[in-house]
N, C-alpha and C. Protein backbone atom coordinates (compact mmCIF):
# COMPACT_ATOMS: atom_id res chain seq x y z
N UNK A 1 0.84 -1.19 0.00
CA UNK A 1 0.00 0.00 0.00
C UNK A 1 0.89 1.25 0.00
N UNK A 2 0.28 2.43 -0.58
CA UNK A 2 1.47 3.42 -0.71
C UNK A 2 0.32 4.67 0.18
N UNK A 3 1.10 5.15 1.09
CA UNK A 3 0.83 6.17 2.04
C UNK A 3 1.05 7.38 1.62
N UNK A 4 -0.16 8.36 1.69
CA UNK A 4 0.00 9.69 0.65
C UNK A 4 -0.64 10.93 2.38
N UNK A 5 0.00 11.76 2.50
CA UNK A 5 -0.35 12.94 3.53
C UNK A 5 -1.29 14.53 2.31
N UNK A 6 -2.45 14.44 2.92
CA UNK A 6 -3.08 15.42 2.24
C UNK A 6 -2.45 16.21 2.41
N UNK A 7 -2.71 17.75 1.95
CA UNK A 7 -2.31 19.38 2.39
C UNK A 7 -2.88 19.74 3.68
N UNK A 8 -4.29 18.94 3.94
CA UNK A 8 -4.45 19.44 5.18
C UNK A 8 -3.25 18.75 6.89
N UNK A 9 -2.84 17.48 6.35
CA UNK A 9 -2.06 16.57 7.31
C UNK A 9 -0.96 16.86 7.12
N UNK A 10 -0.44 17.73 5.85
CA UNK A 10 0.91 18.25 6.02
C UNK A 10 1.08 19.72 6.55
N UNK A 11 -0.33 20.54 6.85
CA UNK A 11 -0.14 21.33 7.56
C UNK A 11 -0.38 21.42 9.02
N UNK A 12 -1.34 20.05 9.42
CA UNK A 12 -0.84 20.16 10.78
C UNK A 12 0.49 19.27 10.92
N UNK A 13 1.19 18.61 10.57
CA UNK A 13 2.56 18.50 10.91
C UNK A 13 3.44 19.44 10.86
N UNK A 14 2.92 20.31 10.08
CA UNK A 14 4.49 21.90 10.28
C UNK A 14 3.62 22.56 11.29
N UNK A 15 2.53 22.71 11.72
CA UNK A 15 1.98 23.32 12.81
C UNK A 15 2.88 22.98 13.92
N UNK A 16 2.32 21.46 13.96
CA UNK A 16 3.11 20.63 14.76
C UNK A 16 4.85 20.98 15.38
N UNK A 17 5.67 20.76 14.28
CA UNK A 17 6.74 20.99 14.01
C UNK A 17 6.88 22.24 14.87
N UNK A 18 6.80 22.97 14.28
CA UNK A 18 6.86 24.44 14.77
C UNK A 18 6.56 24.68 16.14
N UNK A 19 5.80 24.29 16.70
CA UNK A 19 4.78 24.04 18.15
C UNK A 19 5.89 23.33 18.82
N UNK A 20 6.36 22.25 18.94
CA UNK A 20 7.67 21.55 19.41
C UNK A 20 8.86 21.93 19.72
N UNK A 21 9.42 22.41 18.29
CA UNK A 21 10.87 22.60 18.30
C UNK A 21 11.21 23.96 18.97
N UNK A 22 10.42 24.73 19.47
CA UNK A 22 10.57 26.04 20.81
C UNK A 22 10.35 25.23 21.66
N UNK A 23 9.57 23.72 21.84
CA UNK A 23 9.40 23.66 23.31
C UNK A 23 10.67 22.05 24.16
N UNK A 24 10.49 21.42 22.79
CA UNK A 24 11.84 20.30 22.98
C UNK A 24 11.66 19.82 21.67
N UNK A 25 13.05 19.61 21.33
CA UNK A 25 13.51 18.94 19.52
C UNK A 25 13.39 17.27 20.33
N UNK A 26 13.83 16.81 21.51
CA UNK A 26 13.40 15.38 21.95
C UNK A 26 12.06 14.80 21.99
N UNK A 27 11.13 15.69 22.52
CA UNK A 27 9.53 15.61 22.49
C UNK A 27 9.03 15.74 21.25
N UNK A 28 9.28 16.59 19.75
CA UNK A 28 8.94 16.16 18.59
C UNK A 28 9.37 15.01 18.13
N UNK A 29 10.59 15.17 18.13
CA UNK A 29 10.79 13.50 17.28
C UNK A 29 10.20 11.92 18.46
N UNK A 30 10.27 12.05 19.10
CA UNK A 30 9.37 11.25 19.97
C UNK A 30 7.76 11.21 19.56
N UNK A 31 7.41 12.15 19.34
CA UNK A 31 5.63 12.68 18.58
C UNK A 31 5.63 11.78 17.21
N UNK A 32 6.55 12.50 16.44
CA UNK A 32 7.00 12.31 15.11
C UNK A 32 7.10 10.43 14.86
N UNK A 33 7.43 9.94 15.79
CA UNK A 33 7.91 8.32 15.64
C UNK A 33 6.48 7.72 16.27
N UNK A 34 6.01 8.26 17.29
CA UNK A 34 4.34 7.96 17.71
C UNK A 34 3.78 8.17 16.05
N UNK A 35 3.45 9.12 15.68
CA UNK A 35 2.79 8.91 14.56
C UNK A 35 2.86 8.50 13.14
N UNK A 36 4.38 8.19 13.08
CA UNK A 36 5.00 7.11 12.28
C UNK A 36 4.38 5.84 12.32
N UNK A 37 4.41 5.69 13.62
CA UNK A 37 4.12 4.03 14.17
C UNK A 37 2.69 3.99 13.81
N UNK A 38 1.83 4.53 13.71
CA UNK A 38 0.48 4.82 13.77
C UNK A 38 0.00 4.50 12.48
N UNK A 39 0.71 5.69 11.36
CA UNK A 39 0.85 5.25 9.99
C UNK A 39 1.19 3.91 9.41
N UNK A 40 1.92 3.63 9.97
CA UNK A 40 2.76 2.49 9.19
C UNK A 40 1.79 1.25 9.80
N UNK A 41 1.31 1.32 11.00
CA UNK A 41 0.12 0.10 11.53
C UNK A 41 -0.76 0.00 10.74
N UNK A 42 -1.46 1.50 9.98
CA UNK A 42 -2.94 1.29 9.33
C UNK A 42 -2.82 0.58 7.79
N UNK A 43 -1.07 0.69 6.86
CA UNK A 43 -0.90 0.08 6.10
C UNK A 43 -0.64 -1.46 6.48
N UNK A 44 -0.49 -1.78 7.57
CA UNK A 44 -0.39 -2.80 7.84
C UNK A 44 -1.33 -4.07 8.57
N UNK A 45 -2.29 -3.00 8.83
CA UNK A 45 -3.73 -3.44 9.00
C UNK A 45 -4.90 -2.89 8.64
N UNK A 46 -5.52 -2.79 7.49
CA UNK A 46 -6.36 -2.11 7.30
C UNK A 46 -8.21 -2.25 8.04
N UNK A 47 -7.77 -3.37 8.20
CA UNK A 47 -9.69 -3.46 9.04
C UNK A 47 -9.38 -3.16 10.65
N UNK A 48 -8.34 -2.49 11.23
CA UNK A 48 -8.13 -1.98 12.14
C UNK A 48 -8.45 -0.74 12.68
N UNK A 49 -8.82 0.03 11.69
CA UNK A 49 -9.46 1.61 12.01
C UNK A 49 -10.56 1.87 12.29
N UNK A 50 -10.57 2.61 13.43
CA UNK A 50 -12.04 3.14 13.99
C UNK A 50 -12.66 3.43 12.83
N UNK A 51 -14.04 3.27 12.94
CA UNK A 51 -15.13 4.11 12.36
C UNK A 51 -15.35 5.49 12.58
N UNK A 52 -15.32 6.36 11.81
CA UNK A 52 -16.35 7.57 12.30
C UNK A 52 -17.40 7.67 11.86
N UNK A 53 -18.18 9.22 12.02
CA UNK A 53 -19.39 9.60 11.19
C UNK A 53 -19.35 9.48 9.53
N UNK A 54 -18.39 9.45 9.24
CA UNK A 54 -18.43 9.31 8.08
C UNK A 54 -18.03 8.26 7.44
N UNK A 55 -18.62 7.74 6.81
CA UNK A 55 -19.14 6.23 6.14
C UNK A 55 -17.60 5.71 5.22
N UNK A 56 -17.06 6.49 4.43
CA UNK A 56 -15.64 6.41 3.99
C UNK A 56 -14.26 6.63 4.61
N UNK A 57 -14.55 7.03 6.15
CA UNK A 57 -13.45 7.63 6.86
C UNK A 57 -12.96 7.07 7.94
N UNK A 58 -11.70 6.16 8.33
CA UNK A 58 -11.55 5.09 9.60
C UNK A 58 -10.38 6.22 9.56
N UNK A 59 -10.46 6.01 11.34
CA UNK A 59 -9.26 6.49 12.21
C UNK A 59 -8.46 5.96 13.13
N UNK A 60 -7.06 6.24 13.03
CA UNK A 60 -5.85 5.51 13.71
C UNK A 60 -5.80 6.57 15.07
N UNK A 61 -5.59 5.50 15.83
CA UNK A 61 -4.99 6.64 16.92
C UNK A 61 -3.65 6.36 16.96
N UNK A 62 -2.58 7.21 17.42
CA UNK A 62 -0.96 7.20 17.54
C UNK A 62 -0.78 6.29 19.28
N UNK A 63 -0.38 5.58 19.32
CA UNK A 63 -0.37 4.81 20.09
C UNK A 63 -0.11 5.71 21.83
N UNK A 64 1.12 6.00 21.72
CA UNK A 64 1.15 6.71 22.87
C UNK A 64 1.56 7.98 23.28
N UNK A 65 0.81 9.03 21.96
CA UNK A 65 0.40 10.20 21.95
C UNK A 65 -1.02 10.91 21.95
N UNK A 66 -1.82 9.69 21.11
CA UNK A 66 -3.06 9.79 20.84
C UNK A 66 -3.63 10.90 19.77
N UNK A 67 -2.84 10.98 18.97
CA UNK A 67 -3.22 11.58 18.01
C UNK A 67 -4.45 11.11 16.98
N UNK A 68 -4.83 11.85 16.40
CA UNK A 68 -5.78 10.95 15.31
C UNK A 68 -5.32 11.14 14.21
N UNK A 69 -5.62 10.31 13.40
CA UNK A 69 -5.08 9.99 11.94
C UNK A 69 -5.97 9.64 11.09
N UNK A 70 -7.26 10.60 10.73
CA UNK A 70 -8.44 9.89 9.70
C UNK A 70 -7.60 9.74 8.39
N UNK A 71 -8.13 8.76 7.71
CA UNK A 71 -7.38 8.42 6.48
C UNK A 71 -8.94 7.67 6.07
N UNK A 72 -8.62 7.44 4.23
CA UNK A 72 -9.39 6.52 3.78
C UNK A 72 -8.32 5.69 2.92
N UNK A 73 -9.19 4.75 2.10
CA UNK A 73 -8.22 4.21 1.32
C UNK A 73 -9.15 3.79 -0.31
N UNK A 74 -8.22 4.56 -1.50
CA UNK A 74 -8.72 4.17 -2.46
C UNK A 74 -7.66 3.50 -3.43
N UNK A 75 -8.54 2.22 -4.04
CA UNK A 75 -7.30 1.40 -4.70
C UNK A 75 -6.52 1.48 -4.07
N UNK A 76 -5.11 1.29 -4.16
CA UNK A 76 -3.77 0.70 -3.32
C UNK A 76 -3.48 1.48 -2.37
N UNK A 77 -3.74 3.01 -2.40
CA UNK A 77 -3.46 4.35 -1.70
C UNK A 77 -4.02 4.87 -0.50
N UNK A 78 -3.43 4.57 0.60
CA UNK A 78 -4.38 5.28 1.54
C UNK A 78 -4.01 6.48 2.03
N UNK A 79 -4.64 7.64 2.23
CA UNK A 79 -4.84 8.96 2.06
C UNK A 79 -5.32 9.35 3.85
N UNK A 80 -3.72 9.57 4.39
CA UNK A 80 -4.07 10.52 5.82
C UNK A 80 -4.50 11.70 5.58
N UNK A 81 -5.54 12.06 6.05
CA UNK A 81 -6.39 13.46 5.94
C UNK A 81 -5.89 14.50 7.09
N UNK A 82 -5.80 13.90 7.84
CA UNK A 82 -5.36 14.99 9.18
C UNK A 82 -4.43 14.35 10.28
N UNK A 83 -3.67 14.92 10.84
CA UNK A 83 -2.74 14.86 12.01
C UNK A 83 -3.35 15.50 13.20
N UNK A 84 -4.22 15.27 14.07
CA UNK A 84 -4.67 15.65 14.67
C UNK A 84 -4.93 15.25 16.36
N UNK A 85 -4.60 16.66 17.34
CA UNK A 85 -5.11 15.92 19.03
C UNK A 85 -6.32 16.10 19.47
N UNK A 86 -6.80 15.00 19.76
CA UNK A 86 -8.15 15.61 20.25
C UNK A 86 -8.37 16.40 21.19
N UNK A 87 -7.28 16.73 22.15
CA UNK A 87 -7.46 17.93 22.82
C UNK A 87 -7.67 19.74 22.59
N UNK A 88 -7.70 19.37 20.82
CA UNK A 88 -8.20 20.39 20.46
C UNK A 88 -9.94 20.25 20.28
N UNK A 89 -10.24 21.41 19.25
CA UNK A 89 -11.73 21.33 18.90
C UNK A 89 -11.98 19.89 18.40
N UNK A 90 -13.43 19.41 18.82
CA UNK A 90 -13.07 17.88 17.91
C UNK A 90 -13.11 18.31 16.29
N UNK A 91 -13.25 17.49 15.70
CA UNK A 91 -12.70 17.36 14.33
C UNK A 91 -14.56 16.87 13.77
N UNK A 92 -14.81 17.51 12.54
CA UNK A 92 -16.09 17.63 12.25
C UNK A 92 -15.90 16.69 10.83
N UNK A 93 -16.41 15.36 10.94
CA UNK A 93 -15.58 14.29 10.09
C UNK A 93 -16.35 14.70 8.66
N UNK A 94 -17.85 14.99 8.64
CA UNK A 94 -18.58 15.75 7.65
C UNK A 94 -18.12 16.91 6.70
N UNK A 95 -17.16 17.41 7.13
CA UNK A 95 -16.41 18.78 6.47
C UNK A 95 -14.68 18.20 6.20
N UNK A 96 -14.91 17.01 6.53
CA UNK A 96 -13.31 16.50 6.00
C UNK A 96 -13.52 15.48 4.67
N UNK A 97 -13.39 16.06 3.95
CA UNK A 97 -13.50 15.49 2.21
C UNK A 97 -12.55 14.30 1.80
N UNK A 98 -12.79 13.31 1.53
CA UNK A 98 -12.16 12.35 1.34
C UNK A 98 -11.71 12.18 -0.22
């Protein structure tokens, strides 16, 4: 399976990025390998992803960051939509376009 990061999941990772590296360059790449691991699980299991509201959209959580990772998957490609903590606003799965 080949793993593709939308524009919206590559902008919360430089959010991300940015957010970190003022506060520890050890605590990002620690983040960074949580959600590596996360990625690389959902190509490696695909009937493993939560369900959401939306009927085309399963989500990974990052194991021990807890990030979310909605993705779908079409033909061989599965498509992370967002990098996201839920300790922000939740995430409105209806307005995330697959």
């Amino acid at each position: 399976m080949i793993i593709e990061y939308t524009s919206p999941a590559l902008r919360d990772l430089e959010e991300l990025r940015i957010y970190l590296t003022g506060r520890s360059l050890s605590g990002l790449q620690n983040v960074i390998a949580d959600i590596q691991e996360a990625t690389i699980s959902v190509s490696q299991s695909l009937s493993k992803g939560r369900k959401t509201s939306h009927d085309k959209i399963l989500e990974k959580i990052s194991p021990k960051y807890g990030y979310l990772l909605p993705y779908y998957i079409k033909g061989d490609t599965i498509y992370i939509l967002r990098v996201y903590h839920p300790s922000r606003k939740p995430l409105d799965y209806q307005k995330i376009r697959p």
